[in-house]
N, C-alpha and C. Protein backbone atom coordinates (compact mmCIF):
# COMPACT_ATOMS: atom_id res chain seq x y z
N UNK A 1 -8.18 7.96 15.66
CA UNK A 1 -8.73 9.11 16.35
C UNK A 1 -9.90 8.71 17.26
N UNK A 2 -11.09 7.70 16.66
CA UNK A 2 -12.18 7.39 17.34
C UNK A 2 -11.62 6.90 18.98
N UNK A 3 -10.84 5.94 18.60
CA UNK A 3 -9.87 4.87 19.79
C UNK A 3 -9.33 5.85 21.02
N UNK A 4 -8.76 7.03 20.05
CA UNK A 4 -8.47 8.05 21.38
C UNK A 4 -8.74 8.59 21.73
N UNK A 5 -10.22 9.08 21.34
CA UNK A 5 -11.34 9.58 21.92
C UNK A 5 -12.21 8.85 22.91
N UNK A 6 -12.11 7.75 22.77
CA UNK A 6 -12.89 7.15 23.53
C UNK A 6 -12.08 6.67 25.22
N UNK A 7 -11.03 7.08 25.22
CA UNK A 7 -10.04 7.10 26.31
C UNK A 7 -10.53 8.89 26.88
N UNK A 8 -11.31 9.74 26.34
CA UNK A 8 -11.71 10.65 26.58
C UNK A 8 -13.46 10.85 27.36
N UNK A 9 -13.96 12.09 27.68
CA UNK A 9 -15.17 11.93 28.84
C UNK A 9 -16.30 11.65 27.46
N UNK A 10 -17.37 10.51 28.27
CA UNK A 10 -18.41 10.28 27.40
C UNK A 10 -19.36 11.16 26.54
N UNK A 11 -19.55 10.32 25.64
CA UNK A 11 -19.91 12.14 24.25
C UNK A 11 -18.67 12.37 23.12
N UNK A 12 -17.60 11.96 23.30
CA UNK A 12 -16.33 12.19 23.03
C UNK A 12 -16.43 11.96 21.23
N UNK A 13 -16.23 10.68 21.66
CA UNK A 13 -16.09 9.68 19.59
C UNK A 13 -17.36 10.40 19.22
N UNK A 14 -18.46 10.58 19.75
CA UNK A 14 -20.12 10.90 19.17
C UNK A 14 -19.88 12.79 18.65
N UNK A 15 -19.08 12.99 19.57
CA UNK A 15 -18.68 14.68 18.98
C UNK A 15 -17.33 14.42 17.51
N UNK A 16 -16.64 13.95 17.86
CA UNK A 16 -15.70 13.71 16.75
C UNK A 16 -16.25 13.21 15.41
N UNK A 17 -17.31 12.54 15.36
CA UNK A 17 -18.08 12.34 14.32
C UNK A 17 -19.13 12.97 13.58
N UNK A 18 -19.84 13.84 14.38
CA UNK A 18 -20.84 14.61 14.48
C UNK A 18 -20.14 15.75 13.65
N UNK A 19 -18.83 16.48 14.00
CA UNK A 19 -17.84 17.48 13.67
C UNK A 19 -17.67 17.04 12.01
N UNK A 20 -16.99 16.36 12.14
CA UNK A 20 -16.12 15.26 10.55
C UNK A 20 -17.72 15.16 9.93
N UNK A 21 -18.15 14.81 10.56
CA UNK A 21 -19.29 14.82 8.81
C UNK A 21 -19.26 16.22 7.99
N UNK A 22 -19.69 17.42 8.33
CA UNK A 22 -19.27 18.57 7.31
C UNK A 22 -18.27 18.43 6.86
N UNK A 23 -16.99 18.26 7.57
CA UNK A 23 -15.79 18.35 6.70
C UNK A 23 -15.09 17.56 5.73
N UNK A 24 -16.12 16.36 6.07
CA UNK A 24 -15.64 14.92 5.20
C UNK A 24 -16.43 15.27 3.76
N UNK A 25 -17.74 15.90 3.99
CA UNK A 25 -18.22 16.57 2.72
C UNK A 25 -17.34 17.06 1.63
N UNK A 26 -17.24 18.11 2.72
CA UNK A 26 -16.37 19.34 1.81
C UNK A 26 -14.97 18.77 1.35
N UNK A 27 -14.33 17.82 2.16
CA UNK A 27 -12.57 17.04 1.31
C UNK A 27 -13.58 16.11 0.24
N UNK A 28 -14.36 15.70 0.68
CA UNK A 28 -14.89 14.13 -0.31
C UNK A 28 -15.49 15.31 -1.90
N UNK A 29 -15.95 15.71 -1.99
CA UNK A 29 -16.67 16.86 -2.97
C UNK A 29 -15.16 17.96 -3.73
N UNK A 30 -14.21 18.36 -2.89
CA UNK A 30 -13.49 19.23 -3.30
C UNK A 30 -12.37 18.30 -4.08
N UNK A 31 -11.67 17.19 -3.14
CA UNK A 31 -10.68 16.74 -3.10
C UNK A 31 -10.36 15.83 -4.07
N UNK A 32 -11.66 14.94 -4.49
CA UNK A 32 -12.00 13.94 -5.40
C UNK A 32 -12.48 14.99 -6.68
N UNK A 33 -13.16 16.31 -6.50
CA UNK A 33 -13.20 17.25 -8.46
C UNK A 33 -11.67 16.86 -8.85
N UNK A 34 -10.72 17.67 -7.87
CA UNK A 34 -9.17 18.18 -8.16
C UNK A 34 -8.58 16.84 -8.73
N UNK A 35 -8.58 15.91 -8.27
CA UNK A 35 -8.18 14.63 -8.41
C UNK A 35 -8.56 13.93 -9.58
N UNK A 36 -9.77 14.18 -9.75
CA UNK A 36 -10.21 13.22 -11.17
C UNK A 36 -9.96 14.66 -12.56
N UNK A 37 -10.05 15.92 -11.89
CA UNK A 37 -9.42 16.79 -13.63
C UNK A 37 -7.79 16.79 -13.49
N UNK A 38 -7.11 16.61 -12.48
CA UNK A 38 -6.08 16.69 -13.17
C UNK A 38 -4.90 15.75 -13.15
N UNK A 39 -5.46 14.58 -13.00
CA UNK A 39 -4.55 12.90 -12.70
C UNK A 39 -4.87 12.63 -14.58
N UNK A 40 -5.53 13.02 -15.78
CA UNK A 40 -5.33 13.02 -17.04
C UNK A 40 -4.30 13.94 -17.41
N UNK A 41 -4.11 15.04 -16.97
CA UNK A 41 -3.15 16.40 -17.37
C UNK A 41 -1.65 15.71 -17.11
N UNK A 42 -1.64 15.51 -16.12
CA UNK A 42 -0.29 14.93 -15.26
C UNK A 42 0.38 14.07 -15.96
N UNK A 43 -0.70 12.73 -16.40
CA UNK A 43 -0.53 11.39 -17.06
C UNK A 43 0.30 11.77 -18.42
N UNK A 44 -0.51 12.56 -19.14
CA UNK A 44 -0.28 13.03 -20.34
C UNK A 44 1.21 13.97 -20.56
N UNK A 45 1.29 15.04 -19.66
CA UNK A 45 2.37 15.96 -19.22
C UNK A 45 3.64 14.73 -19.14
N UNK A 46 3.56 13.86 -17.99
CA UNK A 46 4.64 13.33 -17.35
C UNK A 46 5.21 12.32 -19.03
N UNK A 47 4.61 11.57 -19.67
CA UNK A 47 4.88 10.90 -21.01
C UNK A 47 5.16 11.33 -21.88
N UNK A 48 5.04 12.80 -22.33
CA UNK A 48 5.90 13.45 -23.07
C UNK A 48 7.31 14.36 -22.84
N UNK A 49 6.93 13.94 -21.14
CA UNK A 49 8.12 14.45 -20.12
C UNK A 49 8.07 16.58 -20.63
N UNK A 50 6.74 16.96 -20.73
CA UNK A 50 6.20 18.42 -20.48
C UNK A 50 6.59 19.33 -19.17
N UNK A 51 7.52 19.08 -18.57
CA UNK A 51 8.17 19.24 -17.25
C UNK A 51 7.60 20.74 -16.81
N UNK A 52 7.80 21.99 -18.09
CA UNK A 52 7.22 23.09 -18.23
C UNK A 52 5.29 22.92 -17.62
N UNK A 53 5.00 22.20 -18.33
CA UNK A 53 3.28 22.00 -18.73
C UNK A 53 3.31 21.64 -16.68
N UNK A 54 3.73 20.66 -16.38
CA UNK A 54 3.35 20.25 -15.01
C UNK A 54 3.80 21.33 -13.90
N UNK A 55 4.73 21.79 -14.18
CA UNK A 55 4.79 23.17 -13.14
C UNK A 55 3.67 23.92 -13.14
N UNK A 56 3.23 24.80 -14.55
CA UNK A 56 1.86 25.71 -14.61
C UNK A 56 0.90 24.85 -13.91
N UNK A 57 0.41 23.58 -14.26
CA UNK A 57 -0.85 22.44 -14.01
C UNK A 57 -0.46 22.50 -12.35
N UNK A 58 0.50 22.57 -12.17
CA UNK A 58 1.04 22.35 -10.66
C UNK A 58 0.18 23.64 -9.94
N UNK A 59 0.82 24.90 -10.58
CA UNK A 59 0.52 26.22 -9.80
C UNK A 59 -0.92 26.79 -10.03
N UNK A 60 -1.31 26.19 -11.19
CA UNK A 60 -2.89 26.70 -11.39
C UNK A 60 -3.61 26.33 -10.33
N UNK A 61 -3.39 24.57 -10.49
CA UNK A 61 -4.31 23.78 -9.65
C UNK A 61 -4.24 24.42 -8.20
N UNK A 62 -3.28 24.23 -7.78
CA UNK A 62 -2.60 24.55 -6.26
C UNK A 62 -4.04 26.03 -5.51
N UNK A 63 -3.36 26.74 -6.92
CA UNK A 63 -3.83 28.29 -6.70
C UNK A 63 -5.40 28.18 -6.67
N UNK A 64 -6.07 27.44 -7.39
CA UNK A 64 -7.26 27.38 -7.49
C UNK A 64 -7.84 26.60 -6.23
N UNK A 65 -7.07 25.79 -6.34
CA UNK A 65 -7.86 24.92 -4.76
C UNK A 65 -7.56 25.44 -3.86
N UNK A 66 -6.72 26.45 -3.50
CA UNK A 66 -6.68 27.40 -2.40
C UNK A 66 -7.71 28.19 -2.74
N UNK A 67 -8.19 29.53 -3.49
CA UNK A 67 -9.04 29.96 -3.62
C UNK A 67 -10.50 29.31 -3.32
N UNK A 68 -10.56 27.90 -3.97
CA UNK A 68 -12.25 27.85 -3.50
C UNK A 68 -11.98 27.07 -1.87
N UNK A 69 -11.30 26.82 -1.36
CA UNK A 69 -11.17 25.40 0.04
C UNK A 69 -11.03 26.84 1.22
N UNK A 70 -10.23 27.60 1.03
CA UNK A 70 -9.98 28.48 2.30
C UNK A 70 -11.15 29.31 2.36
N UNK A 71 -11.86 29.68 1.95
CA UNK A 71 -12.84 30.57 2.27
C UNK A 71 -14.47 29.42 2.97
N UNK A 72 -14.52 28.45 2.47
CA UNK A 72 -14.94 27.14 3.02
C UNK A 72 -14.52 26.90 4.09
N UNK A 73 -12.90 26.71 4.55
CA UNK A 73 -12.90 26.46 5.60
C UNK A 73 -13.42 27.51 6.56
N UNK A 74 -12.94 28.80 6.25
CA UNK A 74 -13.22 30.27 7.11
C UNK A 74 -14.48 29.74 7.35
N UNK A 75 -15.24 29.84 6.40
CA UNK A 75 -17.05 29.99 6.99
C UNK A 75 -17.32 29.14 7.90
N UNK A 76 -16.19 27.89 7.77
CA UNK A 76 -16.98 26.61 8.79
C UNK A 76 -16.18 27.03 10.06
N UNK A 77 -14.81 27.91 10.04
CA UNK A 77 -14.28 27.96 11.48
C UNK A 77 -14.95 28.74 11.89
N UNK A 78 -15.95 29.93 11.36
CA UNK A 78 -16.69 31.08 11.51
C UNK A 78 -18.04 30.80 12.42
N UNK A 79 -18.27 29.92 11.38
CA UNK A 79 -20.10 29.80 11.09
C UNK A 79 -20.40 28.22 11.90
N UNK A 80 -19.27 27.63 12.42
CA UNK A 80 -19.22 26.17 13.47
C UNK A 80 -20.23 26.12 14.28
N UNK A 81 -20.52 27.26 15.34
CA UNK A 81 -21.48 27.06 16.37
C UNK A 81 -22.95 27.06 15.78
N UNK A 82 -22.98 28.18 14.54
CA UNK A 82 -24.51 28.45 14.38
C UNK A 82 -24.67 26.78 13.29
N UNK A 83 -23.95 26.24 12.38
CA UNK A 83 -23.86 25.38 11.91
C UNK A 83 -24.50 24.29 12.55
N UNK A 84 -23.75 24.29 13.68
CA UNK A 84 -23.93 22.77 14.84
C UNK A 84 -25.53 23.18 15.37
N UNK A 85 -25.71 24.10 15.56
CA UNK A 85 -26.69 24.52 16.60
C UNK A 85 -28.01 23.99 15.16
N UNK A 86 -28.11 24.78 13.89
CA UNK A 86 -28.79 24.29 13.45
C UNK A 86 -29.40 23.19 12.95
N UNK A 87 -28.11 22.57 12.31
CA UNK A 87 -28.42 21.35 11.69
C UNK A 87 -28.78 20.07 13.02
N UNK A 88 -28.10 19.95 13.91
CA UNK A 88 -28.14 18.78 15.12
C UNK A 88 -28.85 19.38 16.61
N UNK A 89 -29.38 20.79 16.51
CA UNK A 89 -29.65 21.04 17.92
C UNK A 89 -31.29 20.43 18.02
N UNK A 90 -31.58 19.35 18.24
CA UNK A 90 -32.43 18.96 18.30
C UNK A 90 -32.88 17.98 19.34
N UNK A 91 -33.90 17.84 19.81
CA UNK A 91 -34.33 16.83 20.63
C UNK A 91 -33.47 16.50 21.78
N UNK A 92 -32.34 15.20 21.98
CA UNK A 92 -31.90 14.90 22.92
C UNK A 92 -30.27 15.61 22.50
N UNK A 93 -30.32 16.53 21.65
CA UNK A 93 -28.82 17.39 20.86
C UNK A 93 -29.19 18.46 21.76
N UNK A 94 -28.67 18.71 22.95
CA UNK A 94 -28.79 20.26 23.62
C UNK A 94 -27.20 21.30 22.94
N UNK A 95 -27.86 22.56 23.79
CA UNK A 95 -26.77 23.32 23.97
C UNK A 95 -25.53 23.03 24.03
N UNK A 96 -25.60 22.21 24.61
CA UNK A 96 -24.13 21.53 25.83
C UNK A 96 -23.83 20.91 24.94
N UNK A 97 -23.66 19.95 23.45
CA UNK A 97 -23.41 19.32 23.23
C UNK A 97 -22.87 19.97 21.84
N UNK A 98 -24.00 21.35 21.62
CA UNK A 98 -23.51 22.13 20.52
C UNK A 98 -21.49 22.90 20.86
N UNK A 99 -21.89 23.30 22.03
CA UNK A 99 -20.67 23.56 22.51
C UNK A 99 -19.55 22.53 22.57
N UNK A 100 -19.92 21.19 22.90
CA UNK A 100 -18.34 21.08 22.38
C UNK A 100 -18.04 20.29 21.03
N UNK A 101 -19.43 20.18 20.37
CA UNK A 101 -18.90 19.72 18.87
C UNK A 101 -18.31 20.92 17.94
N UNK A 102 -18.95 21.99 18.35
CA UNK A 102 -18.46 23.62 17.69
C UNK A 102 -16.85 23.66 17.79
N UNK A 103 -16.41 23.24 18.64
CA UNK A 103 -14.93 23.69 18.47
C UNK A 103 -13.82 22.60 17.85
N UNK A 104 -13.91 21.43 18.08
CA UNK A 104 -14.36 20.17 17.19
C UNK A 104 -14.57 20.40 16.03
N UNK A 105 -15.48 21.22 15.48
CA UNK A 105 -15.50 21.64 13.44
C UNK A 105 -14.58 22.60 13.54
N UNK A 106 -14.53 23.34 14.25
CA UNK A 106 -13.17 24.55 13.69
C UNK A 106 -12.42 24.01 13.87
N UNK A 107 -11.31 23.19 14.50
CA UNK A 107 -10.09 22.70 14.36
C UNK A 107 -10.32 21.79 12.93
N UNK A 108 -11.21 20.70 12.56
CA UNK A 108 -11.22 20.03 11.21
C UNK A 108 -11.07 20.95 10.66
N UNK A 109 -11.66 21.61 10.23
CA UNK A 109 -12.27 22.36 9.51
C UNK A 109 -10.44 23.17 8.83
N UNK A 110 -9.98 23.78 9.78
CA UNK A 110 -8.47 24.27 9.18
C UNK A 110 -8.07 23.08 8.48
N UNK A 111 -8.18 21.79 8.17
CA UNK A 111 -7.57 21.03 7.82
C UNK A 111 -7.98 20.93 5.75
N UNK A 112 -9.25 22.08 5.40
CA UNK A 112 -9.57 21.85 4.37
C UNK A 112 -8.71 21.98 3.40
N UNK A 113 -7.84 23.73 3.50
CA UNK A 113 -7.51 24.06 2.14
C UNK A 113 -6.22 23.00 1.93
N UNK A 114 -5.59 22.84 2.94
CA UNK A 114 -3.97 21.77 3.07
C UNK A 114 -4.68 20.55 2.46
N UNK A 115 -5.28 20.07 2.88
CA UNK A 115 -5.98 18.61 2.22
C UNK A 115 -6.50 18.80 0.74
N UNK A 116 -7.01 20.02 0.47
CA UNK A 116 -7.19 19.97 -1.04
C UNK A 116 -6.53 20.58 -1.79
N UNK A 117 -5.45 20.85 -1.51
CA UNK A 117 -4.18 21.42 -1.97
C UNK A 117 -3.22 20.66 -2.58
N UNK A 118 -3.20 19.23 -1.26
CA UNK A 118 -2.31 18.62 -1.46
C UNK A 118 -2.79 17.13 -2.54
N UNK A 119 -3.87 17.37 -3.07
CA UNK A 119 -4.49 16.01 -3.76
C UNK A 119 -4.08 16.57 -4.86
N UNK A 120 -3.09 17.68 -5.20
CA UNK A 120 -2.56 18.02 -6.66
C UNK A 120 -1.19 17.29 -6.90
N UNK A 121 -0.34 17.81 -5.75
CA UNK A 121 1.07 17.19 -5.55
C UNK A 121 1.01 15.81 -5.67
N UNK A 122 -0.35 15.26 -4.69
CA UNK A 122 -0.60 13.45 -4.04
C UNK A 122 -0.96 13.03 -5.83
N UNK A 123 -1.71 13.63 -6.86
CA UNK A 123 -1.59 13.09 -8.19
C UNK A 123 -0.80 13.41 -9.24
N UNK A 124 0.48 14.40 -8.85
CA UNK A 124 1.10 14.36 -9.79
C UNK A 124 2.50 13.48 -9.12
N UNK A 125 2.50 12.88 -8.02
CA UNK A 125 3.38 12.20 -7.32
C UNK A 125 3.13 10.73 -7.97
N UNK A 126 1.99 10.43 -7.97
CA UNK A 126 1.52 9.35 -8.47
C UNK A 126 1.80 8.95 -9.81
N UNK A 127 1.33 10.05 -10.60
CA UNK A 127 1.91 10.10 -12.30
C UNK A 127 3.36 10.04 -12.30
N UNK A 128 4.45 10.61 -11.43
CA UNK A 128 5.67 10.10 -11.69
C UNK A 128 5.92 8.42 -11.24
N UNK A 129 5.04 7.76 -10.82
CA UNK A 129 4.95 6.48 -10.14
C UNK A 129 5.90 6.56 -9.27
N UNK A 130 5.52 7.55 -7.89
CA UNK A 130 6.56 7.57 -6.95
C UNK A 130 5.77 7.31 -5.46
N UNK A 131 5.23 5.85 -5.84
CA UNK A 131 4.14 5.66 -4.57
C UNK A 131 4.69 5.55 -3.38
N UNK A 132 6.41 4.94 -3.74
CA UNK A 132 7.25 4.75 -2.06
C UNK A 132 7.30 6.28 -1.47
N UNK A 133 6.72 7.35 -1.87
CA UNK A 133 6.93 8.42 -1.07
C UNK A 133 5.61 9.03 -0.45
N UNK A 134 4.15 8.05 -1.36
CA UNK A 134 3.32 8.37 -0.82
C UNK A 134 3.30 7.43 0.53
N UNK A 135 3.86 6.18 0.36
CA UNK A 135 4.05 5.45 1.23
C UNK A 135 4.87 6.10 2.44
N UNK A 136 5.63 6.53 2.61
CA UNK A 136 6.38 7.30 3.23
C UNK A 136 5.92 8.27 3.93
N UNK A 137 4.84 8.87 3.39
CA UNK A 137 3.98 10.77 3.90
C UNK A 137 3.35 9.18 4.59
N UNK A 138 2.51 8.67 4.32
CA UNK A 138 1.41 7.44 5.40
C UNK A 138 2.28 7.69 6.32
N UNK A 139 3.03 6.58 6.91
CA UNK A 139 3.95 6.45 7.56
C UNK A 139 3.96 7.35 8.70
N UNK A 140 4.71 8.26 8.13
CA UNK A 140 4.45 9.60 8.77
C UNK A 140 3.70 10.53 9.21
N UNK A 141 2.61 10.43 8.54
CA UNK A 141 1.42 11.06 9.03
C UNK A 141 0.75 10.09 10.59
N UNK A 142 0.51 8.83 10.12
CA UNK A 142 0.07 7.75 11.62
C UNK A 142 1.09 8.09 12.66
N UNK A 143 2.17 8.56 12.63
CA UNK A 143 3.03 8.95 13.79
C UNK A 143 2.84 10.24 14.31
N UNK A 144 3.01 10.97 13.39
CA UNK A 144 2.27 12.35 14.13
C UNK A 144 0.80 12.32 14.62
N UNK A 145 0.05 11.66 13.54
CA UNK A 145 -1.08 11.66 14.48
C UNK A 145 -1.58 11.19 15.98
N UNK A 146 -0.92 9.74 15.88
CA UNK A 146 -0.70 9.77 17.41
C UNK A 146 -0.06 10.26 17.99
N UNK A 147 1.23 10.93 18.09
CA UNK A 147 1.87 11.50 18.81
C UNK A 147 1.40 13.28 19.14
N UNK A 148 0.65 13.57 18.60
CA UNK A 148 -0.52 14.81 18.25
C UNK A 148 -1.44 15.08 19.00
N UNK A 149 -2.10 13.15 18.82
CA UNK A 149 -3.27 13.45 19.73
C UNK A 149 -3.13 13.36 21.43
N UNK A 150 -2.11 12.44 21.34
CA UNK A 150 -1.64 12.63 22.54
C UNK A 150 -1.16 13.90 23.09
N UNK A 151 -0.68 14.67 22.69
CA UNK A 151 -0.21 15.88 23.07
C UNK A 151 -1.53 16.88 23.61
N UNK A 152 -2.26 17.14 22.16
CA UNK A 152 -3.10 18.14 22.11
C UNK A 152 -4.32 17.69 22.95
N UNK A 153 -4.83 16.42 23.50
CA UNK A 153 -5.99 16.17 23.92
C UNK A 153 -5.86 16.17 25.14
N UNK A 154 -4.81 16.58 25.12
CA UNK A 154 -4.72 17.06 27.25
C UNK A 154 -5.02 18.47 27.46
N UNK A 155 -4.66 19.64 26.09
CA UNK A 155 -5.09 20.60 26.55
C UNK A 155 -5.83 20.82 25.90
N UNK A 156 -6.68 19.93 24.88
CA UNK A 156 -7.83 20.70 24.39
C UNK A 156 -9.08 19.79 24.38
N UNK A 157 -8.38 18.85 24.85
CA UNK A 157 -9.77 17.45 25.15
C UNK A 157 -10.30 17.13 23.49
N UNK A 158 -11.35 17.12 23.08
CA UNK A 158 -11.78 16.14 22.05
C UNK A 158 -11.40 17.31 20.79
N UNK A 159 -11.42 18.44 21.12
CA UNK A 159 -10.83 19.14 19.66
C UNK A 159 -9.53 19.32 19.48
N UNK A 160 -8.89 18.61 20.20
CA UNK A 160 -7.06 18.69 20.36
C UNK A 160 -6.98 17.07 19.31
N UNK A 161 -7.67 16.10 19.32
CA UNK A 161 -7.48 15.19 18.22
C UNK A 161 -8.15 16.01 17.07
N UNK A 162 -8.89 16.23 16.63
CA UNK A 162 -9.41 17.28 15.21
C UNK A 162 -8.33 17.99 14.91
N UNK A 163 -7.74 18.80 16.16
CA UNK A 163 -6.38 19.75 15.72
C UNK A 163 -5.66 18.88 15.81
N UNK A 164 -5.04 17.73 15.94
CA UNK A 164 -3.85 16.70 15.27
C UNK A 164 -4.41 16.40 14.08
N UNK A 165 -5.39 16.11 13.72
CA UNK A 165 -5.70 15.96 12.18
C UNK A 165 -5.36 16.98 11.00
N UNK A 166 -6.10 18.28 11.84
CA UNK A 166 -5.66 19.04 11.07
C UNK A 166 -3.91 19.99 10.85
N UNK A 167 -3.02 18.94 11.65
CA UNK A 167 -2.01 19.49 11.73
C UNK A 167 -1.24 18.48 11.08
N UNK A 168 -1.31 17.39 10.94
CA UNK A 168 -0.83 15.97 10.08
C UNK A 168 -1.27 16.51 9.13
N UNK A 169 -2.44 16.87 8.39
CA UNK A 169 -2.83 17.29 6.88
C UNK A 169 -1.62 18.13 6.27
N UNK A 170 -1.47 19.25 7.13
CA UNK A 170 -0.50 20.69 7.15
C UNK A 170 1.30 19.59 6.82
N UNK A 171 1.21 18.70 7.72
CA UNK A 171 2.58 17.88 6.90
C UNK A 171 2.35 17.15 5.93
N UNK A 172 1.46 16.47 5.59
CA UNK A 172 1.07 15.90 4.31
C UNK A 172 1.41 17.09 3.03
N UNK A 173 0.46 18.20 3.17
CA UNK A 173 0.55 19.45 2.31
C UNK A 173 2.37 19.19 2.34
N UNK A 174 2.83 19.92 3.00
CA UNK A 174 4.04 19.93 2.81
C UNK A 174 5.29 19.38 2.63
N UNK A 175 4.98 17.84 2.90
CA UNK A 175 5.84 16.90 2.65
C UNK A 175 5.35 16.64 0.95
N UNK A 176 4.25 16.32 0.53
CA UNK A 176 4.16 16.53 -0.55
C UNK A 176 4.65 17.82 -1.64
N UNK A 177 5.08 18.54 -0.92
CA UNK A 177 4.85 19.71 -1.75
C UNK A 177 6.45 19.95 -2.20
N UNK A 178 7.23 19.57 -0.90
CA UNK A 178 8.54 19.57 -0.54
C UNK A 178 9.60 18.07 -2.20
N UNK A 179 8.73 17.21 -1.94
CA UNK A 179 8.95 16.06 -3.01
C UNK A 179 8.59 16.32 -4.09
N UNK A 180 7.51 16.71 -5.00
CA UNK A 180 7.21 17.61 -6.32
C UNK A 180 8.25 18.45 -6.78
N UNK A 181 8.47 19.50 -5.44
CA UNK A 181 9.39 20.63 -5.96
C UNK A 181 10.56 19.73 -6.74
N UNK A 182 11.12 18.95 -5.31
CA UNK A 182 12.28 18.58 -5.88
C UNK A 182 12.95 17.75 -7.05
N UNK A 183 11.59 16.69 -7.32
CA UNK A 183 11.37 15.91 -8.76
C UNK A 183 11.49 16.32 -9.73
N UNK A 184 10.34 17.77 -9.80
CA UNK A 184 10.44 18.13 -11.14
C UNK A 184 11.90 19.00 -11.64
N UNK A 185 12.48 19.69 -11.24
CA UNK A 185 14.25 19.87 -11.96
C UNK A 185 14.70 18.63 -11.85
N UNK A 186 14.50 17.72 -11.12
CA UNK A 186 15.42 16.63 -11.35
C UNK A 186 14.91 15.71 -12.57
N UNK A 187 13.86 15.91 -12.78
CA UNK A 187 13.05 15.00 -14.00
C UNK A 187 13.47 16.03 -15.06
N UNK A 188 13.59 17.72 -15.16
CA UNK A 188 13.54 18.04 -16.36
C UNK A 188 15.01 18.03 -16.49
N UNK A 189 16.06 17.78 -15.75
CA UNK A 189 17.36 17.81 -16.01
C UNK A 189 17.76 16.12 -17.12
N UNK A 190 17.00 15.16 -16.12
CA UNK A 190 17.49 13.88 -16.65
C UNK A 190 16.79 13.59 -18.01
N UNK A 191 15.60 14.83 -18.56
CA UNK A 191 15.01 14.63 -19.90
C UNK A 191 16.17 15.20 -20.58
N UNK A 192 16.94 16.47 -20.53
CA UNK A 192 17.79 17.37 -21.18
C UNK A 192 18.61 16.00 -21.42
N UNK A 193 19.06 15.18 -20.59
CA UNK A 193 20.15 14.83 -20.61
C UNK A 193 19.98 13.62 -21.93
């Protein structure tokens, strides 16, 4: 992202970073709780092959990290300009600079609840030891992202890469989410069996 920003007007990578620090907070703080309570549940679930137990653990978690991440993100797509303006409007940080890091956090910023959503699926994917598919979402995600930012940074300049980020997350969420579904009947069929 930095790399293709910097093929963008000067200020560019310095706004893309400036933006990503709140939001790297809020995934690094949200994303890493979800991750370390329920990569023991999973572990435990998946070895007694609890197929039942990991669906609920599945939908609680899911449900809960939507509840606290989307209203987080709202405030930051909300509250972006007065955010920027406060914390960085300072000294050689004008107006001008609040303006285009502000739109820059609202595009990250959509990228919260999908990103901490998906660190439930990304550890119970893991507990089935099915890393060739996390390997796989990688993969896939570095292609959309460049192919993203390329798209979006023609019509939105430096917050059109933030919105490829936050639109690669949105396939992560769902490519993960899409592989879980389908594991778990297939894991509780081959326990029956």
């Amino acid at each position: 992202d930095q790399s293709m920003a910097a093929m963008l007007p000067a200020g560019s990578v310095s706004a893309l970073v400036y933006a990503n620090r709140f939001v790297s907070v809020v995934l690094t703080l949200l994303a890493g709780a979800v991750s370390t309570a329920v990569t023991p549940y999973f572990s435990r679930m998946i070895a007694v092959q609890d197929w039942a137990g990991c669906r609920r653990t599945l939908r609680t978690w899911v449900r809960l990290t939507a509840m606290v991440s989307a209203p987080i993100a709202i405030a930051l797509v909300v509250g972006s300009r007065l955010l920027i303006r406060i914390t960085f409007q300072h000294g050689a940080f004008g107006p001008g600079d609040t303006a285009v890091v502000a739109p820059v956090l609202m595009m990250y910023a959509i990228q919260i609840p999908f990103f901490v959503s998906s660190r439930v699926f990304y550890r119970f994917l893991l507990a089935m030891l099915r890393t060739d598919l996390i390997f796989y979402c990688g993969t896939i995600n570095l292609i959309l992202d460049i192919v993203l930012n390329l798209i979006l940074m023609r019509w939105f300049g430096i917050a059109g890469i933030a919105l490829a980020t936050s639109l690669w997350t949105v396939s992560t969420f769902l490519f993960l989410w899409y592989w879980t579904a389908k594991l778990l009947p297939k894991a509780a069929t081959e326990a029956a069996a």
